[in-house]
Protein backbone atom coordinates (compact mmCIF):
# COMPACT_ATOMS: atom_id res chain seq x y z
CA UNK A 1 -8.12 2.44 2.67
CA UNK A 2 -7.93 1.00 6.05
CA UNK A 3 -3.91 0.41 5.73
CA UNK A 4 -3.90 4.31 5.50
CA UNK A 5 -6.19 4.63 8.16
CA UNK A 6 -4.31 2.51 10.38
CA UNK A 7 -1.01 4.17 9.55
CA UNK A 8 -2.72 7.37 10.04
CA UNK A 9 -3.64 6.50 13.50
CA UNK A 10 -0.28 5.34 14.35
CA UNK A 11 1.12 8.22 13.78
CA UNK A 12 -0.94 10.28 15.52
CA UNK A 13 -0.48 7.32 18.24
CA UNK A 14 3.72 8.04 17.82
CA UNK A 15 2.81 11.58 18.58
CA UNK A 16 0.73 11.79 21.54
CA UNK A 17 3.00 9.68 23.20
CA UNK A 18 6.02 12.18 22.27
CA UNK A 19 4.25 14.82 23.54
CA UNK A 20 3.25 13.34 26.75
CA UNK A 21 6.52 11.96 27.27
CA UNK A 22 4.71 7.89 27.06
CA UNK A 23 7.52 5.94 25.35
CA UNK A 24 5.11 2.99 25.27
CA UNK A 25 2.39 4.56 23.55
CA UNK A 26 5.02 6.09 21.34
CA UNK A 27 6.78 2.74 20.71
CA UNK A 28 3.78 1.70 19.58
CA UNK A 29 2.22 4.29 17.60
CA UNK A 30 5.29 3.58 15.14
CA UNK A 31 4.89 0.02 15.27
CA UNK A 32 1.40 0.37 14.35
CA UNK A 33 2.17 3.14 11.34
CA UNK A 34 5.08 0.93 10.45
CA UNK A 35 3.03 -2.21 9.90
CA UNK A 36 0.02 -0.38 8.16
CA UNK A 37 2.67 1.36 5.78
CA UNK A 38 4.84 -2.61 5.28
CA UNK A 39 0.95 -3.97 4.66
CA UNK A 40 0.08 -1.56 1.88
CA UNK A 41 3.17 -1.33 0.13
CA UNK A 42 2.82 -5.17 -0.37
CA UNK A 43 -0.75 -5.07 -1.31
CA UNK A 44 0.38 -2.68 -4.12
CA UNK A 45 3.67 -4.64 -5.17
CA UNK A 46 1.31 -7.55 -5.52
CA UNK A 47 -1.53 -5.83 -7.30
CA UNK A 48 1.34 -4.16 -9.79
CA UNK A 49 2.84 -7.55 -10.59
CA UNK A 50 -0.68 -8.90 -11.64
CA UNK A 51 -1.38 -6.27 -13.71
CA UNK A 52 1.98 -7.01 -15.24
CA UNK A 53 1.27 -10.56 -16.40
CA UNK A 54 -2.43 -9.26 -17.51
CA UNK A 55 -0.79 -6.71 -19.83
CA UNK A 56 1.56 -9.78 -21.18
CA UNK A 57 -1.23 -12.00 -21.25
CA UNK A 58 -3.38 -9.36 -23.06
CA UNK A 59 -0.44 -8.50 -25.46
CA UNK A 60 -0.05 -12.64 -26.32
CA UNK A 61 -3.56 -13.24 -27.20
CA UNK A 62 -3.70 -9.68 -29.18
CA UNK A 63 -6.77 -8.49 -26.58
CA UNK A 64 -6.62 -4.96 -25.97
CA UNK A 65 -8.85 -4.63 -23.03
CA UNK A 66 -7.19 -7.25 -21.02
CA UNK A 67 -4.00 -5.45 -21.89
CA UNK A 68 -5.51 -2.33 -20.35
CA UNK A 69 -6.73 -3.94 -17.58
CA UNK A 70 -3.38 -4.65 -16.90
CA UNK A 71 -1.69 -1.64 -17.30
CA UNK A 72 -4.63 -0.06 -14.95
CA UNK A 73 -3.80 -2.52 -12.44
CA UNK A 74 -0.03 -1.97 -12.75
CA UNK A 75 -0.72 2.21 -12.32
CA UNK A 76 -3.22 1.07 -9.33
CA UNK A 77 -0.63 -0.98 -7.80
CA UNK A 78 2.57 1.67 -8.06
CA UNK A 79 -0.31 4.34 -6.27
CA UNK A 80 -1.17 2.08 -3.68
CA UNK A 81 2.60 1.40 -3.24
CA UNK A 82 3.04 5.19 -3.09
CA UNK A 83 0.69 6.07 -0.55
């Protein structure tokens, strides 16, 4: 939550400084929202890819709730990657 936070307040950073005309704060208002967006689209690529090798694992061994765990963690991971 506090990846969407922090790209939240970048953009409202990114806007403030357009409408005041500060290029600085406006520079970095997308910096910050660009960073907060890179951070928790890589959270969620990782968290999808785990829940990819649970579901395998799960699948292996024949255990169906590690194979769901997986396949929640996958679906996690794609929302988080979403947004």
């Amino acid at each position: 939550m506090s990846d969407r936070m922090d790209e939240l307040k970048g953009n409202v950073k990114e806007g403030v400084g357009k409408l005041t005309g500060n290029e600085r704060m406006e520079a970095e208002g997308d910096a910050q929202a660009d960073a907060a967006k890179a951070g928790r689209e890589t959270k969620g690529a990782a968290r999808e890819a785990g829940g990819s090798i649970k579901e395998k694992v799960g699948d292996l061994t024949g255990s169906e709730r590690t194979e769901a765990e997986g396949k929640a963690g996958k679906l996690r991971g794609k929302a988080e990657r979403a947004g």
